[in-house]
Protein backbone atom coordinates (compact mmCIF):
# COMPACT_ATOMS: atom_id res chain seq x y z
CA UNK A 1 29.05 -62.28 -3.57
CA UNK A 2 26.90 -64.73 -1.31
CA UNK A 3 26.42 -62.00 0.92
CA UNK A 4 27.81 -63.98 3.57
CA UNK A 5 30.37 -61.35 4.07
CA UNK A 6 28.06 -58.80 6.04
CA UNK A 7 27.04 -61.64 8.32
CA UNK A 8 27.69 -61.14 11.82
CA UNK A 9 26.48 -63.05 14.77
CA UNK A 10 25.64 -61.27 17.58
CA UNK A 11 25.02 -62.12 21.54
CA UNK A 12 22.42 -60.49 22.17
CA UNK A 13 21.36 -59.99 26.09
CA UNK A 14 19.04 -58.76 28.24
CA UNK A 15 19.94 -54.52 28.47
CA UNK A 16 20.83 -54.37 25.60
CA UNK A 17 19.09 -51.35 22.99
CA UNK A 18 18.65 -51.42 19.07
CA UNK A 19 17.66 -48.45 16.92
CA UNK A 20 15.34 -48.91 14.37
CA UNK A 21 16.63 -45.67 11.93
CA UNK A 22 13.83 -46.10 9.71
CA UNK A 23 11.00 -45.22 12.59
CA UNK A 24 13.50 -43.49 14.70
CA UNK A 25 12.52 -45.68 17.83
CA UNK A 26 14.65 -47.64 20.71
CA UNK A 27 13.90 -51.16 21.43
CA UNK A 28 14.90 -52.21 25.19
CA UNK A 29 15.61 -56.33 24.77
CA UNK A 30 13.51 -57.49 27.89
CA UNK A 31 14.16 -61.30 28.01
CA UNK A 32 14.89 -64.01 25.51
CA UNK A 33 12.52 -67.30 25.44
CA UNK A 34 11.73 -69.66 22.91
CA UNK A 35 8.77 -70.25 20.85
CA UNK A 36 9.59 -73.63 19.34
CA UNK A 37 11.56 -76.26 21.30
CA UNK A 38 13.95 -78.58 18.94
CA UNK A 39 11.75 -80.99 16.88
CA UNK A 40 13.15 -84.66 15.56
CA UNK A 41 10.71 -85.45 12.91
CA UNK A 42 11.89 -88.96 11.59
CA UNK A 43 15.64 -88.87 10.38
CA UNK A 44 15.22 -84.86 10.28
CA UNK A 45 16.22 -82.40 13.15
CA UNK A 46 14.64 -78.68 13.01
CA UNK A 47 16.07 -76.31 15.44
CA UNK A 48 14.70 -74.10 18.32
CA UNK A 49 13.39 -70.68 17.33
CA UNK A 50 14.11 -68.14 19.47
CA UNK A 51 12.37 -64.56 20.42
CA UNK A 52 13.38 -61.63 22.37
CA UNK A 53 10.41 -59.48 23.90
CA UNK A 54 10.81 -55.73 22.98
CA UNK A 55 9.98 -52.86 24.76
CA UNK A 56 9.68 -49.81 21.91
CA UNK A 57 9.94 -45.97 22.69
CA UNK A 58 9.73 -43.07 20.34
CA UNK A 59 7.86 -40.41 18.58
CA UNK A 60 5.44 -42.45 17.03
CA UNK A 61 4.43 -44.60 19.83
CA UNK A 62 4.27 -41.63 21.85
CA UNK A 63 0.52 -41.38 23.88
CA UNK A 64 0.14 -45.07 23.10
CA UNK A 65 0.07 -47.79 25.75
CA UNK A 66 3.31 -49.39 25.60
CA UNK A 67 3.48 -53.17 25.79
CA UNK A 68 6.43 -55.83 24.51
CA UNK A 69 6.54 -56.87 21.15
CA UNK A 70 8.41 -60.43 20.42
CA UNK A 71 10.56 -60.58 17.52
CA UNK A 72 12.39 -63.84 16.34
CA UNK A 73 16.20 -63.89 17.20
CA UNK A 74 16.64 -64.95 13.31
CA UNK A 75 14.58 -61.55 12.13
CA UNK A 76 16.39 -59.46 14.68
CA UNK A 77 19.96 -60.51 13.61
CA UNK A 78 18.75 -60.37 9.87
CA UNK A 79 17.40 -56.33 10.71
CA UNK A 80 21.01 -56.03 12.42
CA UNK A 81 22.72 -57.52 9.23
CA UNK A 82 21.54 -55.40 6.56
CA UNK A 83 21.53 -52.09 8.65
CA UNK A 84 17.84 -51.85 9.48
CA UNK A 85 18.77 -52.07 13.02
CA UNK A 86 21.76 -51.02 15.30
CA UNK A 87 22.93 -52.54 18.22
CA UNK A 88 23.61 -50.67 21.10
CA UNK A 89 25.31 -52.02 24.67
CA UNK A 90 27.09 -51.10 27.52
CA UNK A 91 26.32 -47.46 27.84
């Protein structure tokens, strides 16, 4: 087991909500940029990173000024992978 079985990819978009369980909080993806461009470094190519900005609500943020938090795509889809996370769209 590689653990490549639970791997999903997912297309994430603007709209769309994840649960953290752990916390008990929605995340509201705001808009997806990128933090690193592609880099060609000699005879090597590195890819873009990408990040989503996050807009969190729940009972532990509650009374605190709410601003966006980025998260990597990469970190997002891992926290989606192994359960941490759940996606939520078109409701």
């Amino acid at each position: 087991m590689g653990g490549k079985e639970n791997n999903k990819s997912y297309d994430l978009k603007p709209g769309d909500i994840i649960i953290d369980l752990k916390n008990k909080e929605l995340g509201f993806l705001i808009r997806r940029f990128s933090l690193l461009e592609e880099v060609v470094f000699g005879k090597e190519t590195y890819p873009s990173i990408n990040a989503w900005d996050i807009l969190w609500t729940g009972p532990h943020l509650s009374g605190k000024p709410r601003r966006p938090e980025a998260y990597t795509e990469n970190g997002l889809i891992n926290m989606l992978n192994s359960g941490v996370l759940v996606l939520l769209r078109d409701i």
